[in-house]
C-alpha atoms as a PDB file:
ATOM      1  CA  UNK A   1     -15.615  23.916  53.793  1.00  0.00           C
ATOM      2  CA  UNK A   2     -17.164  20.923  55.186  1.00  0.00           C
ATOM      3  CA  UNK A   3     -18.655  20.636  58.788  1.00  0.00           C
ATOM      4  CA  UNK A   4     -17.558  18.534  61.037  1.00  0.00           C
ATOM      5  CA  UNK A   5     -20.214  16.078  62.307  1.00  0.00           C
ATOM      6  CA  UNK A   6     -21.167  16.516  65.825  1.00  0.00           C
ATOM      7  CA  UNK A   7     -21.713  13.970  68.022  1.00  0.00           C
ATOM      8  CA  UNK A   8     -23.691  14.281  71.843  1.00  0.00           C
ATOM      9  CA  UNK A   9     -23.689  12.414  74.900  1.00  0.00           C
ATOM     10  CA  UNK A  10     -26.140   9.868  76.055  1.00  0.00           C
ATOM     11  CA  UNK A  11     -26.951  12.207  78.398  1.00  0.00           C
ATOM     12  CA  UNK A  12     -27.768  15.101  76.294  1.00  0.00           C
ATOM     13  CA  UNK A  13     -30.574  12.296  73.902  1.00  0.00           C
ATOM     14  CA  UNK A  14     -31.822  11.320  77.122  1.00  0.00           C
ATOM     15  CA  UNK A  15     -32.883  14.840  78.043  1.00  0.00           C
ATOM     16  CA  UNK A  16     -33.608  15.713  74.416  1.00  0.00           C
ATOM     17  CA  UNK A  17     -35.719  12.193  74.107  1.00  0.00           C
ATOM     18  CA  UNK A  18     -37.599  12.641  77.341  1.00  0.00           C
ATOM     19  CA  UNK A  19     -38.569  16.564  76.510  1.00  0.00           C
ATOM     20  CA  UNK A  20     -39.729  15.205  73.520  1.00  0.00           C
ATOM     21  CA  UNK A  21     -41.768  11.914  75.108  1.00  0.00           C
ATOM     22  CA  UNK A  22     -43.366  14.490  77.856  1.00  0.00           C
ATOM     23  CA  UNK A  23     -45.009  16.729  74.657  1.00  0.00           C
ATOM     24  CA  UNK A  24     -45.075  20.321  76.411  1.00  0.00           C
ATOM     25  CA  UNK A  25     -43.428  21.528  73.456  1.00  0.00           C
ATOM     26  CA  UNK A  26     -43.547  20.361  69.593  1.00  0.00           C
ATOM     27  CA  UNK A  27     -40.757  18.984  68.029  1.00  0.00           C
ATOM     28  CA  UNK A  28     -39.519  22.493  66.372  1.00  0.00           C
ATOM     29  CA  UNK A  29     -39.220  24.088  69.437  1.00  0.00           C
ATOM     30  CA  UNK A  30     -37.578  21.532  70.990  1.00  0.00           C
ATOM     31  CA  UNK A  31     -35.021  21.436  68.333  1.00  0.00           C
ATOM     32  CA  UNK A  32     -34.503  25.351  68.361  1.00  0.00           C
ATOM     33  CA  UNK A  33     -33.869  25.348  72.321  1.00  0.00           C
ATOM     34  CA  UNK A  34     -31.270  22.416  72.004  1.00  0.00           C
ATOM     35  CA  UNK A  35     -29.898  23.528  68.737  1.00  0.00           C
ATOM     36  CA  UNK A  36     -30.162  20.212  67.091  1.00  0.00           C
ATOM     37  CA  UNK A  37     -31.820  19.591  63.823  1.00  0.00           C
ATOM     38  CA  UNK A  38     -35.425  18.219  64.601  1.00  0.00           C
ATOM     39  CA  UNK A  39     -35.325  14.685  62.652  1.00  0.00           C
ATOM     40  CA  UNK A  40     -33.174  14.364  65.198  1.00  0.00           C
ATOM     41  CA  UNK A  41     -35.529  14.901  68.079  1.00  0.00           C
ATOM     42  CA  UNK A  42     -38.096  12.750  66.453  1.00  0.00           C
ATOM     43  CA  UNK A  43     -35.291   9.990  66.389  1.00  0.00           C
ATOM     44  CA  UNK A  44     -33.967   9.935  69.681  1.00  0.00           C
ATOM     45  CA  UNK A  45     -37.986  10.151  70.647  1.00  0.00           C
ATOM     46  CA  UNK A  46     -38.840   7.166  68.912  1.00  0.00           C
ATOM     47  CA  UNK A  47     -35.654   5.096  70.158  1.00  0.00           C
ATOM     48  CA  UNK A  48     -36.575   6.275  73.469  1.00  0.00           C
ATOM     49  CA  UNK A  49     -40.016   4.621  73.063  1.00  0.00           C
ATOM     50  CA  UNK A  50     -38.966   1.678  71.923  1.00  0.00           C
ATOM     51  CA  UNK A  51     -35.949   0.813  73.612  1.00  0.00           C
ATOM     52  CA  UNK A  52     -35.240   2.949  77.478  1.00  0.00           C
ATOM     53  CA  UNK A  53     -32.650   5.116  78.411  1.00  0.00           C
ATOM     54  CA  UNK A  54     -30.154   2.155  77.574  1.00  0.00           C
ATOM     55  CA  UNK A  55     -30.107   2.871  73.798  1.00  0.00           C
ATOM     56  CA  UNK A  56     -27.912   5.573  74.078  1.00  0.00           C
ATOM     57  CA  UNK A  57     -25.430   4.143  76.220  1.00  0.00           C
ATOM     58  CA  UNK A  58     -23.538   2.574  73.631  1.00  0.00           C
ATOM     59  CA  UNK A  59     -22.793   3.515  70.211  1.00  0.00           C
ATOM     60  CA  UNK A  60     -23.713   1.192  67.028  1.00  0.00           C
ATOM     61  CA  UNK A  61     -19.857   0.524  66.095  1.00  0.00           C
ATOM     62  CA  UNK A  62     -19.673  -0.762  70.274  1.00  0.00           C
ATOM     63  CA  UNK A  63     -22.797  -3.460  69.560  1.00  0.00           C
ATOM     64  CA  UNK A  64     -21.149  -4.460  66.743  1.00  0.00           C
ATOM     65  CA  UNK A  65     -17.919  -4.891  68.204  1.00  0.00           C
ATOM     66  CA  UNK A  66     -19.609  -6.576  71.170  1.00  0.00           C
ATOM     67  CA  UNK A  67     -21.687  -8.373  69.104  1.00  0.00           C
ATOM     68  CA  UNK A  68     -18.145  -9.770  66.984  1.00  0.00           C
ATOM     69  CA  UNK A  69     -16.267 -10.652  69.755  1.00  0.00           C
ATOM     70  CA  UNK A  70     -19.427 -12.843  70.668  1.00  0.00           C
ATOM     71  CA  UNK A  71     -19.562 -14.194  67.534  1.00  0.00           C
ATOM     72  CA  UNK A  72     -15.929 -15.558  67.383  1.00  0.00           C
ATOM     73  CA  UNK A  73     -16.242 -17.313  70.597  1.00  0.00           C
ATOM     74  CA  UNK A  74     -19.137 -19.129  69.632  1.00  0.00           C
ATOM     75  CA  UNK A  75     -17.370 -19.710  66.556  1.00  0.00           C
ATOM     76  CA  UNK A  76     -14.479 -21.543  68.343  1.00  0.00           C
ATOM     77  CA  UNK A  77     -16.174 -23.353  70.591  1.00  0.00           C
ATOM     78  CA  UNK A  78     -18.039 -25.060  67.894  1.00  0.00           C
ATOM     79  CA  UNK A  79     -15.183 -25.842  66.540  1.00  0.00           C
ATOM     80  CA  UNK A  80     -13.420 -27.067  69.396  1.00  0.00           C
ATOM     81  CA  UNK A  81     -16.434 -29.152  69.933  1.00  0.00           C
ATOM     82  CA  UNK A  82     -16.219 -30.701  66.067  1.00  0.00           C
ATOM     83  CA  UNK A  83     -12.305 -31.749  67.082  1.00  0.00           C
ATOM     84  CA  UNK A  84     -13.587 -33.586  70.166  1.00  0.00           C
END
Protein backbone atom coordinates (compact mmCIF):
# COMPACT_ATOMS: atom_id res chain seq x y z
CA UNK A 1 0.00 0.00 0.00
CA UNK A 2 1.32 3.27 -0.93
CA UNK A 3 2.12 6.16 1.58
CA UNK A 4 0.66 9.09 1.49
CA UNK A 5 3.08 12.02 1.01
CA UNK A 6 3.36 14.28 3.90
CA UNK A 7 3.53 17.68 3.70
CA UNK A 8 4.77 20.35 6.85
CA UNK A 9 4.24 23.80 7.64
CA UNK A 10 6.47 26.70 6.99
CA UNK A 11 6.80 26.78 10.39
CA UNK A 12 7.94 23.36 11.09
CA UNK A 13 11.19 24.01 7.85
CA UNK A 14 11.84 27.09 9.56
CA UNK A 15 12.65 25.37 12.84
CA UNK A 16 14.02 22.31 11.05
CA UNK A 17 16.21 24.84 8.64
CA UNK A 18 17.45 27.00 11.47
CA UNK A 19 18.49 23.76 13.80
CA UNK A 20 20.21 22.77 10.93
CA UNK A 21 21.97 26.45 10.00
CA UNK A 22 22.99 26.73 13.95
CA UNK A 23 25.16 23.12 13.55
CA UNK A 24 24.84 21.81 17.31
CA UNK A 25 23.75 18.70 15.88
CA UNK A 26 24.60 16.84 12.40
CA UNK A 27 22.17 16.40 9.95
CA UNK A 28 21.20 12.61 11.10
CA UNK A 29 20.31 13.59 14.31
CA UNK A 30 18.45 16.28 13.35
CA UNK A 31 16.43 14.19 11.08
CA UNK A 32 15.85 11.38 13.79
CA UNK A 33 14.50 14.07 16.44
CA UNK A 34 12.05 15.61 13.78
CA UNK A 35 11.29 12.39 12.11
CA UNK A 36 11.91 13.62 8.66
CA UNK A 37 14.15 11.97 6.19
CA UNK A 38 17.57 13.92 6.27
CA UNK A 39 17.89 15.04 2.41
CA UNK A 40 15.31 16.79 3.64
CA UNK A 41 17.09 18.70 6.35
CA UNK A 42 19.94 19.39 4.07
CA UNK A 43 17.24 20.97 1.68
CA UNK A 44 15.34 23.14 3.73
CA UNK A 45 19.11 24.14 5.12
CA UNK A 46 20.31 25.14 1.93
CA UNK A 47 16.99 27.10 0.88
CA UNK A 48 17.26 28.68 4.14
CA UNK A 49 20.75 29.97 3.18
CA UNK A 50 19.97 31.14 0.16
CA UNK A 51 16.71 32.57 0.29
CA UNK A 52 15.27 33.67 4.38
CA UNK A 53 12.51 32.48 6.19
CA UNK A 54 10.26 33.69 3.16
CA UNK A 55 10.90 30.55 1.04
CA UNK A 56 8.65 28.57 2.84
CA UNK A 57 5.84 30.78 2.96
CA UNK A 58 4.48 29.86 -0.21
CA UNK A 59 4.36 26.72 -2.02
CA UNK A 60 5.89 26.26 -5.74
CA UNK A 61 2.29 25.62 -7.41
CA UNK A 62 1.36 29.42 -5.44
CA UNK A 63 4.60 31.20 -7.40
CA UNK A 64 3.52 29.75 -10.30
CA UNK A 65 0.08 30.69 -10.05
CA UNK A 66 1.23 34.15 -8.94
CA UNK A 67 3.68 34.23 -11.35
CA UNK A 68 0.61 33.32 -14.31
CA UNK A 69 -1.73 35.65 -13.28
CA UNK A 70 1.24 38.21 -13.75
CA UNK A 71 1.97 37.00 -16.85
CA UNK A 72 -1.55 37.43 -18.44
CA UNK A 73 -1.80 40.94 -17.40
CA UNK A 74 1.25 41.90 -18.95
CA UNK A 75 0.09 39.96 -21.74
CA UNK A 76 -3.05 42.15 -22.21
CA UNK A 77 -1.77 45.20 -21.69
CA UNK A 78 0.59 44.75 -24.50
CA UNK A 79 -1.95 44.02 -26.40
CA UNK A 80 -4.19 46.67 -25.53
CA UNK A 81 -1.29 48.88 -26.21
CA UNK A 82 -0.77 47.25 -30.01
CA UNK A 83 -4.78 48.24 -30.60
CA UNK A 84 -4.06 51.84 -29.58
Amino acid sequence: MPRKRQNYSAEFKFQVALEAAKGQKTVNELASDFGVHPNRVSEWKQALLREGAQVFATSPAQRRQVTGAKEAELYEQIGRLKLE
